[in-house]
N, C-alpha and C. Protein backbone atom coordinates (compact mmCIF):
# COMPACT_ATOMS: atom_id res chain seq x y z
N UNK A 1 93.10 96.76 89.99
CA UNK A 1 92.95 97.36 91.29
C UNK A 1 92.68 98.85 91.13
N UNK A 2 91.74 99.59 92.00
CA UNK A 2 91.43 100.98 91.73
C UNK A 2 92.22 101.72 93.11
N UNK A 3 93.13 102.83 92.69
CA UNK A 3 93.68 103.76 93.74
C UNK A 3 93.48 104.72 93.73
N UNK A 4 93.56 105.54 94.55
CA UNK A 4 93.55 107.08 94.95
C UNK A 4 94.81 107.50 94.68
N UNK A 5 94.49 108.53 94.19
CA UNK A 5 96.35 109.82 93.97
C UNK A 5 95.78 110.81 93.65
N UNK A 6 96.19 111.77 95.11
CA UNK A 6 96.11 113.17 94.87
C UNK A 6 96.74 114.04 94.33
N UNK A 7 95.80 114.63 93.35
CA UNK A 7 96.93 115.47 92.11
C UNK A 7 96.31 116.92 92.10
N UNK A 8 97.17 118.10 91.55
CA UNK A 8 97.21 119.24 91.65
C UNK A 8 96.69 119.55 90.31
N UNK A 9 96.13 118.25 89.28
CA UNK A 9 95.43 118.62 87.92
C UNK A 9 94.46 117.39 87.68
N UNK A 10 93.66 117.60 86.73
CA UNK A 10 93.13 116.51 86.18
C UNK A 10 93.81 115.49 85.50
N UNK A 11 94.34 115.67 85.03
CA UNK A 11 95.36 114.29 84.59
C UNK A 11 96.90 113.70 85.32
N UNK A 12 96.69 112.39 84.24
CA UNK A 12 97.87 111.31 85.17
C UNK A 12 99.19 112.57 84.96
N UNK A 13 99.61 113.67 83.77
CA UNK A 13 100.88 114.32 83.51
C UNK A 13 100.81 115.30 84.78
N UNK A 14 99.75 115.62 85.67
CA UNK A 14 99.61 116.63 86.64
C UNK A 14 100.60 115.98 87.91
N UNK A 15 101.15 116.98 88.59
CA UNK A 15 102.04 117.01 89.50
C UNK A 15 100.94 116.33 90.65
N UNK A 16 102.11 115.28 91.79
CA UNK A 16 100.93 114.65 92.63
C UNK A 16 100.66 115.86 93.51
N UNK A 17 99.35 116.06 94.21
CA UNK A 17 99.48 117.21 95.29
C UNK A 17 99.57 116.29 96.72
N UNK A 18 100.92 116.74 97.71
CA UNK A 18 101.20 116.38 98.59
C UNK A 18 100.00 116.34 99.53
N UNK A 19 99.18 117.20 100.12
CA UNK A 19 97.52 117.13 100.98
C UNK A 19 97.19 116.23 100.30
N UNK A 20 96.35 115.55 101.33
CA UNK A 20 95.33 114.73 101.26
C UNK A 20 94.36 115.14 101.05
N UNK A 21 94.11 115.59 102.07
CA UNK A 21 92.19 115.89 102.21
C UNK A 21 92.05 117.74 102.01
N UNK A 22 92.77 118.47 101.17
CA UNK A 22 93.22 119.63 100.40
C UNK A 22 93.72 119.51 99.43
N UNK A 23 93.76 118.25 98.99
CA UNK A 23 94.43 118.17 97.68
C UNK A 23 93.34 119.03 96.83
N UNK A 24 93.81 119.42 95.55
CA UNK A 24 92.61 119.86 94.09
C UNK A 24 91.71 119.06 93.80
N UNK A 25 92.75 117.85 93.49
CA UNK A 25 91.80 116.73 92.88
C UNK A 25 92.27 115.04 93.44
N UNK A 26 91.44 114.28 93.72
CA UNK A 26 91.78 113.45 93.67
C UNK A 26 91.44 112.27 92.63
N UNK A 27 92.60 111.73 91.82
CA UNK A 27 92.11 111.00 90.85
C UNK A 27 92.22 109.41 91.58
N UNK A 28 91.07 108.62 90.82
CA UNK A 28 90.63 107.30 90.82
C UNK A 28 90.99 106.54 89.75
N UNK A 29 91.68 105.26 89.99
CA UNK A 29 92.62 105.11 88.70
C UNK A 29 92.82 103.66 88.49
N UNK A 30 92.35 102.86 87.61
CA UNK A 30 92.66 101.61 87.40
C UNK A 30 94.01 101.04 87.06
N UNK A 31 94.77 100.29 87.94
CA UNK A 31 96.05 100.08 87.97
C UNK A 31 96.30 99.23 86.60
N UNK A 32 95.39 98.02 86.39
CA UNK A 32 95.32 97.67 85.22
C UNK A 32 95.67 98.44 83.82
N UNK A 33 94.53 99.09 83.45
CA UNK A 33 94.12 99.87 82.44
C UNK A 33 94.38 101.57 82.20
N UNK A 34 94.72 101.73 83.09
CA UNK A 34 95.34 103.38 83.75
C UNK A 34 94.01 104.18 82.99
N UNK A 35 92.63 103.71 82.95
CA UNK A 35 91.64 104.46 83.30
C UNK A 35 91.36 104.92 84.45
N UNK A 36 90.92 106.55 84.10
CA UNK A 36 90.71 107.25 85.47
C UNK A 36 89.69 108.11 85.34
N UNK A 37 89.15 108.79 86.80
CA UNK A 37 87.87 109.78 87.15
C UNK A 37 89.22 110.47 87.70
N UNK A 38 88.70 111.81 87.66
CA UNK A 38 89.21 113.02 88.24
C UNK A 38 88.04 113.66 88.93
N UNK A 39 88.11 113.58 90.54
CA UNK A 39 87.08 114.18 91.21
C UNK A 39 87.64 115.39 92.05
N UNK A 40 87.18 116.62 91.44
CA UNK A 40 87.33 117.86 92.08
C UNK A 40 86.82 117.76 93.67
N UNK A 41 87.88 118.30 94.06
CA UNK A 41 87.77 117.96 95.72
C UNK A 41 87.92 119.39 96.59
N UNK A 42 87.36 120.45 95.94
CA UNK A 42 87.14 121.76 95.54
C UNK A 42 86.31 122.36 97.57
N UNK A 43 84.96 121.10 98.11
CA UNK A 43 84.57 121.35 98.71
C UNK A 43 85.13 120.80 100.18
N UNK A 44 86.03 119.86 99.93
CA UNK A 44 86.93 119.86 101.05
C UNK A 44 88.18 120.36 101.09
N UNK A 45 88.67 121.00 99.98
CA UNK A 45 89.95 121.77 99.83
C UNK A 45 89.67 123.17 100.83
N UNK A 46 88.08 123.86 100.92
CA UNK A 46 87.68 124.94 101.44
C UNK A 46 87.23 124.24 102.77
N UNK A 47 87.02 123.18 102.97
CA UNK A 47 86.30 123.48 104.29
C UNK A 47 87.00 123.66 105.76
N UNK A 48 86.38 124.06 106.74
CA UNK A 48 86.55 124.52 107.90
C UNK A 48 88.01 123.74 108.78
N UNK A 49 86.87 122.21 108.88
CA UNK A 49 87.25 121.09 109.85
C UNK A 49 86.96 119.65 109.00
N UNK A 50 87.66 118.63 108.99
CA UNK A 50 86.94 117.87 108.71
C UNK A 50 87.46 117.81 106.98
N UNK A 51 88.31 117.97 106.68
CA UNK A 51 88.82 117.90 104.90
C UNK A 51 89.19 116.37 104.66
N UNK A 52 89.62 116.10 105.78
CA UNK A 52 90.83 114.46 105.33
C UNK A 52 89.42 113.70 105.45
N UNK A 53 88.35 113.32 106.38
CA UNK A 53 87.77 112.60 106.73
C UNK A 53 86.85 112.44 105.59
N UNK A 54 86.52 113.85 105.14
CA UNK A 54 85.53 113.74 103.89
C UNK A 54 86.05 112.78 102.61
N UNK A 55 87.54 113.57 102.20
CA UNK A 55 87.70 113.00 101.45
C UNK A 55 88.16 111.06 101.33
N UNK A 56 88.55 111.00 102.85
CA UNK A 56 88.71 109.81 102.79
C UNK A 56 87.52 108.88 102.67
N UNK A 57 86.32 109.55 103.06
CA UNK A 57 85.14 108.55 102.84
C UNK A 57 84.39 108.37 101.33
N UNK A 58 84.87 109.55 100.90
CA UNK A 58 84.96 109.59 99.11
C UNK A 58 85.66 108.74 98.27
N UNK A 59 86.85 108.68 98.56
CA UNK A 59 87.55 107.60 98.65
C UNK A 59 87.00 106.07 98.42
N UNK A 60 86.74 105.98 99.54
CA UNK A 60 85.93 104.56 100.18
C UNK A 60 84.76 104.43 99.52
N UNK A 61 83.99 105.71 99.03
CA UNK A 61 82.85 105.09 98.36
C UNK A 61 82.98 104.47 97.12
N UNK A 62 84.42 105.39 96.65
CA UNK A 62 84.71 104.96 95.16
C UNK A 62 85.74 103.82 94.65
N UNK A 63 85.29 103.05 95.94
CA UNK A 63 86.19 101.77 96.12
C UNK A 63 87.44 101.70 95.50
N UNK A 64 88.34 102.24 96.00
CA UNK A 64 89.85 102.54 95.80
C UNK A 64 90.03 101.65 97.39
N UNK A 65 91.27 101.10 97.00
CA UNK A 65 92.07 100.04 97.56
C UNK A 65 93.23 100.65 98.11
N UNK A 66 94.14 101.97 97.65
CA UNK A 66 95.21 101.95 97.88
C UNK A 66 94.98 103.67 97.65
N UNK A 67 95.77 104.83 98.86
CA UNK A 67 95.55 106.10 98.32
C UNK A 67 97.20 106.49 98.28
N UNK A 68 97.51 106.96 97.15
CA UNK A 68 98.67 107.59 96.99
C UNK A 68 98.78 109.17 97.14
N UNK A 69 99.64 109.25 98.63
CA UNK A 69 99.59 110.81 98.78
C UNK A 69 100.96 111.22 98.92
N UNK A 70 100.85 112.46 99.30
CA UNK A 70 102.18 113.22 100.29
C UNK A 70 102.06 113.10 101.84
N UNK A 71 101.06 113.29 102.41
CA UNK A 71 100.86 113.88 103.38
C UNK A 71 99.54 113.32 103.88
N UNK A 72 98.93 112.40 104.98
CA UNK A 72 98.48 111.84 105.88
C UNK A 72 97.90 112.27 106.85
N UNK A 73 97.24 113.42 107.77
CA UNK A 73 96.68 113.05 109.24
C UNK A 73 96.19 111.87 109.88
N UNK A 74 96.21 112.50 111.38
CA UNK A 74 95.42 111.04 112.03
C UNK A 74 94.01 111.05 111.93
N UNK A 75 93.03 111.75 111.57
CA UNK A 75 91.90 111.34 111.51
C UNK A 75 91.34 110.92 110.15
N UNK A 76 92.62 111.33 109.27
CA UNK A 76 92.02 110.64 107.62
C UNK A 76 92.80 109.28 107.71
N UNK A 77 93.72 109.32 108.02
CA UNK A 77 93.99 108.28 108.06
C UNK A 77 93.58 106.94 109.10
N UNK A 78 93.41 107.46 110.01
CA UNK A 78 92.05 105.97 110.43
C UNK A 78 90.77 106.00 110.17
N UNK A 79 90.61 106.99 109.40
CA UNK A 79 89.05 106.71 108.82
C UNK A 79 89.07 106.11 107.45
N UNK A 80 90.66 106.06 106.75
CA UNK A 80 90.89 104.99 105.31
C UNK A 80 91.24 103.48 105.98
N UNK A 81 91.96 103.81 107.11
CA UNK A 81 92.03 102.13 107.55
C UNK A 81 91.24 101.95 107.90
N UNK A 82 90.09 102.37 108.94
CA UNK A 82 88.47 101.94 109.40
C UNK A 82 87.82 101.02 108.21
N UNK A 83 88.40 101.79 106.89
CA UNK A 83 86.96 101.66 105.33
C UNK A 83 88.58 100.06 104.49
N UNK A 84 89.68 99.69 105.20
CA UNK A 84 90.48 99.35 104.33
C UNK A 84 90.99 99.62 103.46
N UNK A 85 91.52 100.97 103.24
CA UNK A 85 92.16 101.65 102.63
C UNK A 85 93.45 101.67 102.59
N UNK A 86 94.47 101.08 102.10
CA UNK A 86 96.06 101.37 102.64
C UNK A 86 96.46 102.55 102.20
N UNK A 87 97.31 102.85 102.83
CA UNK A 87 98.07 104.26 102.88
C UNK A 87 99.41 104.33 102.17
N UNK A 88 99.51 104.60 100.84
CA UNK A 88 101.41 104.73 100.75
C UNK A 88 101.60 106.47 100.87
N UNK A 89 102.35 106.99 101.99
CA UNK A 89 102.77 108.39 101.65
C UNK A 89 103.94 108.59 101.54
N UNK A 90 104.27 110.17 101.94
CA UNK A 90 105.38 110.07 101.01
C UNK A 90 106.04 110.26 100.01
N UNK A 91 104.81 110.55 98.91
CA UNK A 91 104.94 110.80 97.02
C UNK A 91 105.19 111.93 96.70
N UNK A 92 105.58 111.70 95.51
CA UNK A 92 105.99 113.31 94.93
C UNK A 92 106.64 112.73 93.74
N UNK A 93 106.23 114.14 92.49
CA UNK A 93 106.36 113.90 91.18
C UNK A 93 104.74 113.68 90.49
N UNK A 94 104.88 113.05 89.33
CA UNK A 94 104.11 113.22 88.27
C UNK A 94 103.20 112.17 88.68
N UNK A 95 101.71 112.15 89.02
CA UNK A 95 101.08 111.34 89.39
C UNK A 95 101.41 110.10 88.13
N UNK A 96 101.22 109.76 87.51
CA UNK A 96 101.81 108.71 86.54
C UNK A 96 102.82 107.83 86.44
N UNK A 97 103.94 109.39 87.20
CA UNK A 97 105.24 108.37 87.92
C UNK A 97 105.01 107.31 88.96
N UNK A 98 104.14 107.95 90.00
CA UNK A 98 103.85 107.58 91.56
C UNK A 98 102.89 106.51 91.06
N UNK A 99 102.17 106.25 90.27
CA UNK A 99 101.66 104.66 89.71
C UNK A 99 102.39 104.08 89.21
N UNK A 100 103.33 104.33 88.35
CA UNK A 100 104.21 103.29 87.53
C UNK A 100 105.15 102.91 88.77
N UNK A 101 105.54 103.42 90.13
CA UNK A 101 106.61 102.95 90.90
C UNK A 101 105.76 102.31 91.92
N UNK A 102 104.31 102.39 91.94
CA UNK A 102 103.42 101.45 92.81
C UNK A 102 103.58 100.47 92.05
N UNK A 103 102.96 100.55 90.83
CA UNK A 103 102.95 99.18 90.02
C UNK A 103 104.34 98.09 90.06
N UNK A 104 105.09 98.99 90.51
CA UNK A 104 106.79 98.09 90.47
C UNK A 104 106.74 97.39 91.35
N UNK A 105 106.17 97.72 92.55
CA UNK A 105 106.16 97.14 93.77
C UNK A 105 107.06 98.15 94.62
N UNK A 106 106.87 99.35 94.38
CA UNK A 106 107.78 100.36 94.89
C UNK A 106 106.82 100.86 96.35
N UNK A 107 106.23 100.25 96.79
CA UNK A 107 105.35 100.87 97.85
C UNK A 107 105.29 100.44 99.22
N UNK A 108 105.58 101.49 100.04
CA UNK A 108 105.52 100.99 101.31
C UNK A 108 104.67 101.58 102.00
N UNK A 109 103.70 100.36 102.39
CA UNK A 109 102.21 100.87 102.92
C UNK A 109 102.92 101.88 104.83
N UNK A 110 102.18 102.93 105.00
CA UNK A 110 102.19 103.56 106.07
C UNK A 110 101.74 102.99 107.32
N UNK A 111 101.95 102.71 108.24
CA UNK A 111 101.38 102.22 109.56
C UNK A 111 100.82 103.15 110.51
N UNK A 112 101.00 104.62 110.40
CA UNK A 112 100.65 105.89 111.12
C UNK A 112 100.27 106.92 109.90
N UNK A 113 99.92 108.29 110.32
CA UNK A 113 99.46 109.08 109.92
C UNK A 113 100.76 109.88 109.80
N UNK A 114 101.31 110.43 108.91
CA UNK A 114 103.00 111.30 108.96
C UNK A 114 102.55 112.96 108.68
N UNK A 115 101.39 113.05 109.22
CA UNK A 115 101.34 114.51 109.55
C UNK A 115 100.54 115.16 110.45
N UNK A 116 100.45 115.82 111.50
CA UNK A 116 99.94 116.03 112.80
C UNK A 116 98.55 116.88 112.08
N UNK A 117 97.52 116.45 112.89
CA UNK A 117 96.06 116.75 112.09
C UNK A 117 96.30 118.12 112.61
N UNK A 118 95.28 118.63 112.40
CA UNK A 118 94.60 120.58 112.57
C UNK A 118 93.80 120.32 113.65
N UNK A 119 93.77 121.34 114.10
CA UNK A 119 92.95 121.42 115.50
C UNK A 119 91.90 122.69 115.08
């Protein structure tokens, strides 16, 4: 299965970064094989309006199943459930940790967005 986890480095030892759609980086990560892409997320970390949505459709292109974050809005987050994306938030610690306690079955998918978007 391929997931999303937003991290504050390129690798699985990098701290998760709580933002979503401001995170640094978001890594893409085979739950299997714990092969991963690290995609600098550099141009929605800066932008205006519109950070969660981008990255959530980035996301979606890079067919990830599951995004592991901190932190949620409502417009990224129904634009990952729009694409079938589940949501676990919530995380924190060593992105590596936050897979090995998905992989446990440590995850409880989100039903809302747990952080009030930007206006």
């Amino acid at each position: 299965m391929k997931i999303a986890v937003t991290s504050q480095g390129k690798s699985l030892d990098s701290q998760l970064d709580p933002r979503f759609g401001r995170a640094a980086y978001i890594l893409v990560v085979d739950t299997e094989t714990l092969e991963f892409e690290a995609f600098d997320n550099d141009t929605n970390k800066n932008a205006f309006k519109g950070a969660g949505i981008q990255a959530a459709a980035m996301i979606s292109d890079k067919d990830a199943e599951v995004l592991l974050t901190g932190f949620c809005g409502p417009n990224a987050f129904e634009t990952l459930n729009a694409a079938g994306v589940k949501v676990v938030s919530d995380q924190s610690g060593r992105v590596i940790d936050v897979i090995q306690r998905f992989k446990q079955g440590g995850a409880v998918y989100a039903q809302s967005a747990n952080k009030d978007g930007h206006w």
